[in-house]
C-alpha atoms as a PDB file:
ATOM      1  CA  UNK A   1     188.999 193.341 -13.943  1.00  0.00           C
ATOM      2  CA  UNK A   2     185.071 193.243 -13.153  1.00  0.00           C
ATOM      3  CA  UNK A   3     183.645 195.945 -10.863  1.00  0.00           C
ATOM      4  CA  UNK A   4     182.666 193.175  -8.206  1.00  0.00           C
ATOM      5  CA  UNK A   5     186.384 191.706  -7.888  1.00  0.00           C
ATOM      6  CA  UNK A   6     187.810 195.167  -7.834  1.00  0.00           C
ATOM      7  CA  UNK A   7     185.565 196.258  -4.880  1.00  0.00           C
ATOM      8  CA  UNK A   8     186.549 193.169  -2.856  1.00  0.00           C
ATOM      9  CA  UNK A   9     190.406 193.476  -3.467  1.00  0.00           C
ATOM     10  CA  UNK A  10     190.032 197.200  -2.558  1.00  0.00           C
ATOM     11  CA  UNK A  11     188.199 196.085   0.627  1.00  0.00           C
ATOM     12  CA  UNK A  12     190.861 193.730   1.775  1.00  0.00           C
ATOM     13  CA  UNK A  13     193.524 196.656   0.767  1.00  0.00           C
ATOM     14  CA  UNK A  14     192.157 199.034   2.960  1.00  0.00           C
ATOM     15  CA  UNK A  15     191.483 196.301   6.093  1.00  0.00           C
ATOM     16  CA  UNK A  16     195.537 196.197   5.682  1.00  0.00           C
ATOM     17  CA  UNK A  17     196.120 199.444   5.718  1.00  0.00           C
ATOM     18  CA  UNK A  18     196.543 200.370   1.970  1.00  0.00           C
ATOM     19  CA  UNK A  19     195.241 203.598   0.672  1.00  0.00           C
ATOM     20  CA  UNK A  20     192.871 201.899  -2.500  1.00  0.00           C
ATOM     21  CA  UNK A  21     190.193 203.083  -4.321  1.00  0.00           C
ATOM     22  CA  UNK A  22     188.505 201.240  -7.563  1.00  0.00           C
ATOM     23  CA  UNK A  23     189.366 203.265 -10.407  1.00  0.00           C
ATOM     24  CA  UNK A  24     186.328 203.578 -12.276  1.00  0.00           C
ATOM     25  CA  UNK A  25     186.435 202.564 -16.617  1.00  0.00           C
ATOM     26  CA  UNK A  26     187.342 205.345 -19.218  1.00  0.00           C
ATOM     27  CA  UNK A  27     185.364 205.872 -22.261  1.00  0.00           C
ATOM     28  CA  UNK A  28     186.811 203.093 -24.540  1.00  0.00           C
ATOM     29  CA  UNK A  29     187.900 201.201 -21.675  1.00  0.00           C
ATOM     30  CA  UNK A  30     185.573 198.591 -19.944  1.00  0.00           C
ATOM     31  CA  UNK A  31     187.767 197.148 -17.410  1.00  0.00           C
ATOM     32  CA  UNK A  32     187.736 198.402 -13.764  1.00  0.00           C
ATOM     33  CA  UNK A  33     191.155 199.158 -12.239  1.00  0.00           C
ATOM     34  CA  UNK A  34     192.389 199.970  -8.485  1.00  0.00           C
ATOM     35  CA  UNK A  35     193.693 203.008  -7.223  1.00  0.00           C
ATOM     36  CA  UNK A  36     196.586 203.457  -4.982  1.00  0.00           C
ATOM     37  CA  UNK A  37     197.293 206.406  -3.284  1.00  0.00           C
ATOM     38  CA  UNK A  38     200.477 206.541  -2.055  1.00  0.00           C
ATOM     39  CA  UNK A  39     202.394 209.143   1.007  1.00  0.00           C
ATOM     40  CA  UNK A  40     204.363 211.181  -1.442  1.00  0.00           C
ATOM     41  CA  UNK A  41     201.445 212.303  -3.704  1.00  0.00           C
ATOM     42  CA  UNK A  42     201.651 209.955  -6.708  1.00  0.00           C
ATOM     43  CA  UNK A  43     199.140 207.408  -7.557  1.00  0.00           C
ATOM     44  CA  UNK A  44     199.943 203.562  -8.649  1.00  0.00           C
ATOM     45  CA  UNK A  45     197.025 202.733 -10.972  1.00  0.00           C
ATOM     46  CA  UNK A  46     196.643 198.838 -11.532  1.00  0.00           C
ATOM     47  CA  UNK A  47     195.253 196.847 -14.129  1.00  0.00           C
ATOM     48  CA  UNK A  48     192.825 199.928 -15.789  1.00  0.00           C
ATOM     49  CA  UNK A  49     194.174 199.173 -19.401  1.00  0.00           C
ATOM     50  CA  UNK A  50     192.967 195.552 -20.152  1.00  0.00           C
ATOM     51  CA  UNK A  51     195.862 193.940 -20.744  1.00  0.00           C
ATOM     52  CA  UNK A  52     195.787 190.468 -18.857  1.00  0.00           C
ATOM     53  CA  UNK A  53     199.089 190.419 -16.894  1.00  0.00           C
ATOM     54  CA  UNK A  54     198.921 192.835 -12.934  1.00  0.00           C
ATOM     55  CA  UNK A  55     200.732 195.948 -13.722  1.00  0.00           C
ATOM     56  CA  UNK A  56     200.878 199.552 -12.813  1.00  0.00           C
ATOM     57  CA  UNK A  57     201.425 203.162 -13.858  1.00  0.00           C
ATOM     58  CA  UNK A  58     202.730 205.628 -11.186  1.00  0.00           C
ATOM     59  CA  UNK A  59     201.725 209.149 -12.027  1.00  0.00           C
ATOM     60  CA  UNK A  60     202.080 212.361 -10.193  1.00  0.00           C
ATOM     61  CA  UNK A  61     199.512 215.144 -10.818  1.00  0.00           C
ATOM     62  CA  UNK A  62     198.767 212.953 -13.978  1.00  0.00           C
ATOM     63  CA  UNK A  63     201.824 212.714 -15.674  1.00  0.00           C
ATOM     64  CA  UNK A  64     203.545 209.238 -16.082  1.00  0.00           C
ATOM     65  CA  UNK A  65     206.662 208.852 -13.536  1.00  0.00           C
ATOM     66  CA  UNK A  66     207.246 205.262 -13.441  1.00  0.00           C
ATOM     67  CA  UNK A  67     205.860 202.131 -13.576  1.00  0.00           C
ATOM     68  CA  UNK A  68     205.459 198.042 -11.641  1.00  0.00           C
ATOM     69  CA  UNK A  69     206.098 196.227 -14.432  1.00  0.00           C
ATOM     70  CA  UNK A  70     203.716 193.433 -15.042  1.00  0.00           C
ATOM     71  CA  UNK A  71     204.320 190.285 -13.263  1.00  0.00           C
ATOM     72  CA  UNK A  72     205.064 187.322 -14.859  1.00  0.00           C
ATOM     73  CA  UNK A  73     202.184 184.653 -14.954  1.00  0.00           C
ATOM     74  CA  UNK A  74     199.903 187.356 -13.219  1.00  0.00           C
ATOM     75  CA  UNK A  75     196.971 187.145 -15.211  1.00  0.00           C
ATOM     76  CA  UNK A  76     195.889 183.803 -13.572  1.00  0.00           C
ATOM     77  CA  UNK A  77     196.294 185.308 -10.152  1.00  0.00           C
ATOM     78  CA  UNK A  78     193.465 184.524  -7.541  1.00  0.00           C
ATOM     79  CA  UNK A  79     192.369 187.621  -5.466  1.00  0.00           C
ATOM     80  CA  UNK A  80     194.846 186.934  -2.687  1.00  0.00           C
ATOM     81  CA  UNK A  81     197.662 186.723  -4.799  1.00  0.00           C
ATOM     82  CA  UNK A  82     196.859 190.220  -6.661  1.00  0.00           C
ATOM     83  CA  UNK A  83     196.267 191.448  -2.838  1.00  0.00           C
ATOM     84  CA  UNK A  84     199.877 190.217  -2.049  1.00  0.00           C
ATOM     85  CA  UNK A  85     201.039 191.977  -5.110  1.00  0.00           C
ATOM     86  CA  UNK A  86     200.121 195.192  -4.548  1.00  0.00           C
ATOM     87  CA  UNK A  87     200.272 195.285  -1.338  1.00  0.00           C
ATOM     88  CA  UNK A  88     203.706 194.630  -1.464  1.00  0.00           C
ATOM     89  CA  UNK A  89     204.947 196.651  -4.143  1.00  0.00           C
ATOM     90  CA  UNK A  90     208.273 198.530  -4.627  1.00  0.00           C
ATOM     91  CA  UNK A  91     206.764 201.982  -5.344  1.00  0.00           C
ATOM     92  CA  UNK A  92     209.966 203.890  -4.627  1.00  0.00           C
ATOM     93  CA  UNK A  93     211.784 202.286  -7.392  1.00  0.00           C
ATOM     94  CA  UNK A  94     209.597 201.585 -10.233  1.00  0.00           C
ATOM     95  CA  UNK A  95     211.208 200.536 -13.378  1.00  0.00           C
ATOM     96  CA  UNK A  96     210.474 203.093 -15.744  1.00  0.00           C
ATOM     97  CA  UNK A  97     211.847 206.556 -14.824  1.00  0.00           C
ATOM     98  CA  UNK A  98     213.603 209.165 -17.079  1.00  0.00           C
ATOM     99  CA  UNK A  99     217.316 209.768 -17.249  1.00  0.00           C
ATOM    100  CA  UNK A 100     218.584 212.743 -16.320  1.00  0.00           C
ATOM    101  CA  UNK A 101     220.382 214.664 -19.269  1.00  0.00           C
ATOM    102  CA  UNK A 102     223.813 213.520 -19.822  1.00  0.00           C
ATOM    103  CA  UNK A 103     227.089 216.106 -20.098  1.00  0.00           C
ATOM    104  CA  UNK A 104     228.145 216.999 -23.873  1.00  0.00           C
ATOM    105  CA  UNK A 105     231.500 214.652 -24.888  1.00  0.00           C
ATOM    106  CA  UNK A 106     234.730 216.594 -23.876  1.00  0.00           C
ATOM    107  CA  UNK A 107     235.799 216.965 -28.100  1.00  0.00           C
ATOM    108  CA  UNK A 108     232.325 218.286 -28.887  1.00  0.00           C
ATOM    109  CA  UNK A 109     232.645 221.278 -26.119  1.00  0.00           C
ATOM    110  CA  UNK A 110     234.176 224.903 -27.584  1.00  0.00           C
ATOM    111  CA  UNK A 111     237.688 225.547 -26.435  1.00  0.00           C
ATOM    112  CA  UNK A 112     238.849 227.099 -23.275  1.00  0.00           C
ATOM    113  CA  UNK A 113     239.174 231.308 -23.992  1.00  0.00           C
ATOM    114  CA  UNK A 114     242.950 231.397 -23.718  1.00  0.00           C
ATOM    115  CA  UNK A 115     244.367 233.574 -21.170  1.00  0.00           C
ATOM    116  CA  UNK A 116     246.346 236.787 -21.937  1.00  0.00           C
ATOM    117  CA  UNK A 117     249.577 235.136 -20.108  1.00  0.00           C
ATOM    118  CA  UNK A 118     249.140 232.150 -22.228  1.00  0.00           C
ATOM    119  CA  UNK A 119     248.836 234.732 -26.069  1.00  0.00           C
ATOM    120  CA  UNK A 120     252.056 236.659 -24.872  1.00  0.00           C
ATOM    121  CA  UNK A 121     253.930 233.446 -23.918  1.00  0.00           C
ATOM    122  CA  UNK A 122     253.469 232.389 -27.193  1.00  0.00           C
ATOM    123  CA  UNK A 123     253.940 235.591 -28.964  1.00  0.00           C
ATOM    124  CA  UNK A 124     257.796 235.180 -27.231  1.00  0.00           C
ATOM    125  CA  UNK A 125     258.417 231.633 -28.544  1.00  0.00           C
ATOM    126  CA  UNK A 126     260.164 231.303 -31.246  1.00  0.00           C
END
């Protein structure tokens, strides 16, 4: 996205109440991006990597947490429609997010330590 086109969706983002900033190039990079902050901390950073499609990264304190993935036909959007987009985004449920760990299989655990009751039970058998 050019600097120019950034500034103006940024404008009309903030005129509806949305917390955006242009998110300047990094080295290598030449596109411009936009910057949302959002109430819980994290950040949804669109359209800074120069692919064509509108998508975003969420990121806490830098580190990836989720993502908008992009939206289909999105890279002939006009600036309302990109306005509308992100504007309007599901930021509490992005796509990407990291599964918690899952339990061990029940035949892969060690045994249960068997009880002194249960050794002298079957000491008596017979």
């Amino acid at each position: 996205m050019e600097e120019e086109r950034a500034r103006r969706i940024v404008e009309t983002l903030r005129s509806r109440n949305v917390f955006a900033h242009v998110k300047l190039p990094q080295a290598g990079v030449t596109q411009y991006g936009i910057r949302v902050t959002l109430p819980d901390g994290r950040e949804a950073i669109w359209d800074n990597d120069g692919t064509a499609g509108l998508e975003a990264q969420i990121m806490r304190n830098g580190i990836l947490v989720g993502f908008v993935a992009s939206i289909p036909e999105s890279e002939n959007f006009g600036d309302g429609q990109i306005i509308e987009s992100i504007a309007t985004a599901d930021y509490d449920r992005p796509v990407g997010r990291s599964r918690p760990s899952t339990p061990q299989p029940a035949s892969t655990r060690p045994p249960a330590p068997v009880s002194l009751t249960q050794r002298l039970r079957s000491s008596f058998r017979g």
